[in-house]
N, C-alpha and C. Protein backbone atom coordinates (compact mmCIF):
# COMPACT_ATOMS: atom_id res chain seq x y z
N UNK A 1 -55.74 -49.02 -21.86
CA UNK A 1 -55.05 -48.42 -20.73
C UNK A 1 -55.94 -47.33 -20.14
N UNK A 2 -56.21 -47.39 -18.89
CA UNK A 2 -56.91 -46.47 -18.66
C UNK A 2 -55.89 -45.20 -17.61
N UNK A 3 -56.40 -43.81 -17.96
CA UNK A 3 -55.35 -43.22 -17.76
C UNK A 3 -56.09 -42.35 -16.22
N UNK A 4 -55.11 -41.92 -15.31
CA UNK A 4 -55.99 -41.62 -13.40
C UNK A 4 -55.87 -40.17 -14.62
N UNK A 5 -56.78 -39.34 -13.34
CA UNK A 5 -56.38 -37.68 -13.45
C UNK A 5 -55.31 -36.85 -12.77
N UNK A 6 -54.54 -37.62 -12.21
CA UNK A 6 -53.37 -37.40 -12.00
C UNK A 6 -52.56 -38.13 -10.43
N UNK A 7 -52.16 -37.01 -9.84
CA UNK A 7 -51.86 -37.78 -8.10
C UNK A 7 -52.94 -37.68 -7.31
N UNK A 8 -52.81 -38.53 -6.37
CA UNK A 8 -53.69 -38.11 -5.46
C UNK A 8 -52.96 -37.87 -4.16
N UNK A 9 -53.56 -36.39 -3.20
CA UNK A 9 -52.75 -36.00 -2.34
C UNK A 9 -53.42 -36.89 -1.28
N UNK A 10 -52.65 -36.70 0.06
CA UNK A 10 -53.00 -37.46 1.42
C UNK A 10 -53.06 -35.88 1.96
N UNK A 11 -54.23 -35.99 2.39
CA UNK A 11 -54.54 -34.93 3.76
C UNK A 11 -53.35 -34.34 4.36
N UNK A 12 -52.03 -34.89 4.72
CA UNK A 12 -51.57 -33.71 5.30
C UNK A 12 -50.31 -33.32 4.27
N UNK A 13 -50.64 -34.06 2.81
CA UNK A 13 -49.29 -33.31 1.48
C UNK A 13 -50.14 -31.90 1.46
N UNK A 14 -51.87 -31.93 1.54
CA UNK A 14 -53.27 -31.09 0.88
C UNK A 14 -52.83 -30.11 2.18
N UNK A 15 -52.79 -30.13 3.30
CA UNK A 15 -52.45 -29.10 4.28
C UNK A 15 -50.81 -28.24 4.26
N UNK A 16 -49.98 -29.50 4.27
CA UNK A 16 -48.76 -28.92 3.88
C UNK A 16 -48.75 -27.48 2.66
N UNK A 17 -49.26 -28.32 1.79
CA UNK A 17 -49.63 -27.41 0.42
C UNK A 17 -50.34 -25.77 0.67
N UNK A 18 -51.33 -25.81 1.46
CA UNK A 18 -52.26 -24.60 2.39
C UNK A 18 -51.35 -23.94 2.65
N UNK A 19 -50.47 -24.57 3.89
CA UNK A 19 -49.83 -23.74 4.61
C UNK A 19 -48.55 -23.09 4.14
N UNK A 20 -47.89 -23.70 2.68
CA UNK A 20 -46.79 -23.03 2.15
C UNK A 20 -47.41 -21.65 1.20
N UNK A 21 -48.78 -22.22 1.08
CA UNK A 21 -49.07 -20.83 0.12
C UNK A 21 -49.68 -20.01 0.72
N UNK A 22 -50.12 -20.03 2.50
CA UNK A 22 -50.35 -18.96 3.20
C UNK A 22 -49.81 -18.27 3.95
N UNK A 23 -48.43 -19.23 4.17
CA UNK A 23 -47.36 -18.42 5.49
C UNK A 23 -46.07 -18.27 4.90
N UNK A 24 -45.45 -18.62 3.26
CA UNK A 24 -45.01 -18.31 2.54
C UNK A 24 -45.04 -17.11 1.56
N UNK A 25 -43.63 -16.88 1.03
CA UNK A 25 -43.92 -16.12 -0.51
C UNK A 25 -43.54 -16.97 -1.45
N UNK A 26 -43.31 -17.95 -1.28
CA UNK A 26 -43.08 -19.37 -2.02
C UNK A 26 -43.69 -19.51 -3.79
N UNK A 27 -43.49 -19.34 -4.61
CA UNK A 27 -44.38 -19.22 -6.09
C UNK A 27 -45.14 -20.88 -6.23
N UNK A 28 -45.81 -20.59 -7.06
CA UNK A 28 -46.23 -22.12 -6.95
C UNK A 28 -45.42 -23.16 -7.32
N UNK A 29 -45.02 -22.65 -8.42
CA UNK A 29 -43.81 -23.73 -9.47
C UNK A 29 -42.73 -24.11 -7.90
N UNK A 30 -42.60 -23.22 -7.38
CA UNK A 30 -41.60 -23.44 -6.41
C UNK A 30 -42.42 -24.59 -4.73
N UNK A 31 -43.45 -24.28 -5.07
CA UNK A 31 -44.38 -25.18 -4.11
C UNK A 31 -44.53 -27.01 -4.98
N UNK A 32 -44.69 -26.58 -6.01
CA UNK A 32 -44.54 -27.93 -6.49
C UNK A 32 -43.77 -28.81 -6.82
N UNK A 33 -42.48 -28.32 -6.76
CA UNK A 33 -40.90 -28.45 -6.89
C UNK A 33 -41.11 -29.08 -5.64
N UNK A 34 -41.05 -28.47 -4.32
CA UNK A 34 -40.76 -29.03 -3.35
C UNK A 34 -41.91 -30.12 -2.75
N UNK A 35 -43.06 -30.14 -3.08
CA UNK A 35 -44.30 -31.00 -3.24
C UNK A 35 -43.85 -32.18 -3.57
N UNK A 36 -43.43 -31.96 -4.72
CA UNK A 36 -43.40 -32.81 -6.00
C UNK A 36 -44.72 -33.15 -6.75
N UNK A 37 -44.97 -32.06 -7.31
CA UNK A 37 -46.54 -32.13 -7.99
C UNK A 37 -46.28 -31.42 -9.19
N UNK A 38 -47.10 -31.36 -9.67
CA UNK A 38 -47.37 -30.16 -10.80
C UNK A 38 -48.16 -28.63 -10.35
N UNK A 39 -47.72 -27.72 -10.95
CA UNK A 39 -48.52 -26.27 -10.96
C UNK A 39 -49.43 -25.94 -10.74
N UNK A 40 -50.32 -26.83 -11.49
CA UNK A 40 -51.60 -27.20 -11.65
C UNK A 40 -52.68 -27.55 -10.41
N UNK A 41 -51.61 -28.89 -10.50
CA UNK A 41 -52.08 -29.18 -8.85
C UNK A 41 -52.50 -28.25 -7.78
N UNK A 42 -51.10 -27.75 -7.48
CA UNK A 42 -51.01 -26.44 -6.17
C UNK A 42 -52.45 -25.28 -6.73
N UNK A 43 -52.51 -24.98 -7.78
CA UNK A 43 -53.11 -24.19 -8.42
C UNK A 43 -54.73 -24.52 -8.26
N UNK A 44 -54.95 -25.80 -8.09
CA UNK A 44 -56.20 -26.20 -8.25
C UNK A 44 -56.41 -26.44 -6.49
N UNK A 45 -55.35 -26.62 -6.00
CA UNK A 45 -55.65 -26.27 -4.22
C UNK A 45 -55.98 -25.27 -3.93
N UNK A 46 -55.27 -24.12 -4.41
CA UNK A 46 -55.13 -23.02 -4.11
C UNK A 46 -56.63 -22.53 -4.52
N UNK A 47 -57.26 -22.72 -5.48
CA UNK A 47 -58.35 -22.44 -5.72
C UNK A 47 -59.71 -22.79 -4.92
N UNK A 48 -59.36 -24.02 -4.35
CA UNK A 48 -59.88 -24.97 -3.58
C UNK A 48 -60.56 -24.22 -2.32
N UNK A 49 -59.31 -24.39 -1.58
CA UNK A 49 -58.98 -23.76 -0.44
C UNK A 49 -59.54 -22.06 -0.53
N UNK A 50 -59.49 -21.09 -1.94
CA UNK A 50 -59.25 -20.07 -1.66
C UNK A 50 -58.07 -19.29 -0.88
N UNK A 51 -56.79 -19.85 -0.93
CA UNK A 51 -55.69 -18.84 -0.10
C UNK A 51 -55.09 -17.86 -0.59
N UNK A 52 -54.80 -17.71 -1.89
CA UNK A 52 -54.31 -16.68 -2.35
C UNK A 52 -55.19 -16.28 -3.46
N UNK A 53 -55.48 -15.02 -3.57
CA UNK A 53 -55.92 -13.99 -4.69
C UNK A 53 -55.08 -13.74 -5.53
N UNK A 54 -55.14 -14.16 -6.77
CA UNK A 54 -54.45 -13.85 -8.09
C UNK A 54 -54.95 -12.65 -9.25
N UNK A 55 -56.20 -12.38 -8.50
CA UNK A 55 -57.05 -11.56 -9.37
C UNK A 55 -56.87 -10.91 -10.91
N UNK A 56 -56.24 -12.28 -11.61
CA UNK A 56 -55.95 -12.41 -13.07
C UNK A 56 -54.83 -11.94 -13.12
N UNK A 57 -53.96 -11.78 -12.06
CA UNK A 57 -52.51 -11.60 -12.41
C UNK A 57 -51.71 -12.96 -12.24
N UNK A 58 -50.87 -13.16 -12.74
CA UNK A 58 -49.97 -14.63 -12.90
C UNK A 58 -48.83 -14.26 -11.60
N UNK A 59 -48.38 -12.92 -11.00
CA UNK A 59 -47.04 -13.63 -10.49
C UNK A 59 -47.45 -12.41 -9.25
N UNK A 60 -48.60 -12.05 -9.13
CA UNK A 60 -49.02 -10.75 -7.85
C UNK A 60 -50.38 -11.59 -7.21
N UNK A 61 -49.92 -11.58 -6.01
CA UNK A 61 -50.94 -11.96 -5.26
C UNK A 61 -51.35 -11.57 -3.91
N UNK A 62 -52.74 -11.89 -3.31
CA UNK A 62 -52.62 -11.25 -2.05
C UNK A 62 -53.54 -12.20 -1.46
N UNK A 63 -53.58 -12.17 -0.05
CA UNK A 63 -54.19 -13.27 0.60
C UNK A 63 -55.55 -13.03 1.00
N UNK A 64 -57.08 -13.42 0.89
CA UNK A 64 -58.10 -12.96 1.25
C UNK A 64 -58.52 -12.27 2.16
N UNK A 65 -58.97 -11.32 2.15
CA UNK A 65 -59.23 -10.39 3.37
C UNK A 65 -58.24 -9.00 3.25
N UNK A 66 -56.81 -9.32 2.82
CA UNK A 66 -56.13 -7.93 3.02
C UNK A 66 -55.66 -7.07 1.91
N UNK A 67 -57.11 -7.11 0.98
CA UNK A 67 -56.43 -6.16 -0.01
C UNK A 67 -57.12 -5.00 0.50
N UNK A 68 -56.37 -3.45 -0.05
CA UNK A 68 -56.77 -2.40 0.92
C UNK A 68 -57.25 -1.49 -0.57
N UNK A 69 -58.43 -1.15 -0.01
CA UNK A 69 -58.97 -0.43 -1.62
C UNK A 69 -58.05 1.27 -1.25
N UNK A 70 -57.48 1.45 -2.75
CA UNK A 70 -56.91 2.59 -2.75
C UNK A 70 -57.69 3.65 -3.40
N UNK A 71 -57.45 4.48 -2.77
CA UNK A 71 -58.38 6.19 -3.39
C UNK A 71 -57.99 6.21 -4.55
N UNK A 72 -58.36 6.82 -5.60
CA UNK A 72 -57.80 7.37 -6.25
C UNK A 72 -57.35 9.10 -5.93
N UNK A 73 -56.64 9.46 -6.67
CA UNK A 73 -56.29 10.68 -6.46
C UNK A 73 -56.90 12.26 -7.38
């Protein structure tokens, strides 16, 4: 049996996907719910693409370009 590496998206599930995790606050689990994909998936777009910054946090994110460096005090 030979086993795929998983789904394969069509160009506009792969854009749909973009645009919920850039014009959304949508979580991923909740992007893939409505996808119908796995975590992973969205996760490995998201990486793809570059749209959201996770910067080793699991559930805080920010979108490239607008993180604002804070002073310290």
């Amino acid at each position: 049996m030979i086993r795929s590496q998983g789904r394969h998206f069509k160009p506009d599930e792969v854009k749909k996907i973009v645009w919920l995790l850039k014009e959304t606050e949508m979580t991923l689990p909740e992007i893939a719910t409505r996808m119908r994909c796995s975590r992973s998936a969205v996760a490995a777009i998201n990486r793809k693409f570059q749209v959201r910054d996770y910067d080793g946090r699991r559930t805080q994110w920010v979108l490239p370009g607008t993180k604002t460096d804070l002073l310290p005090y």
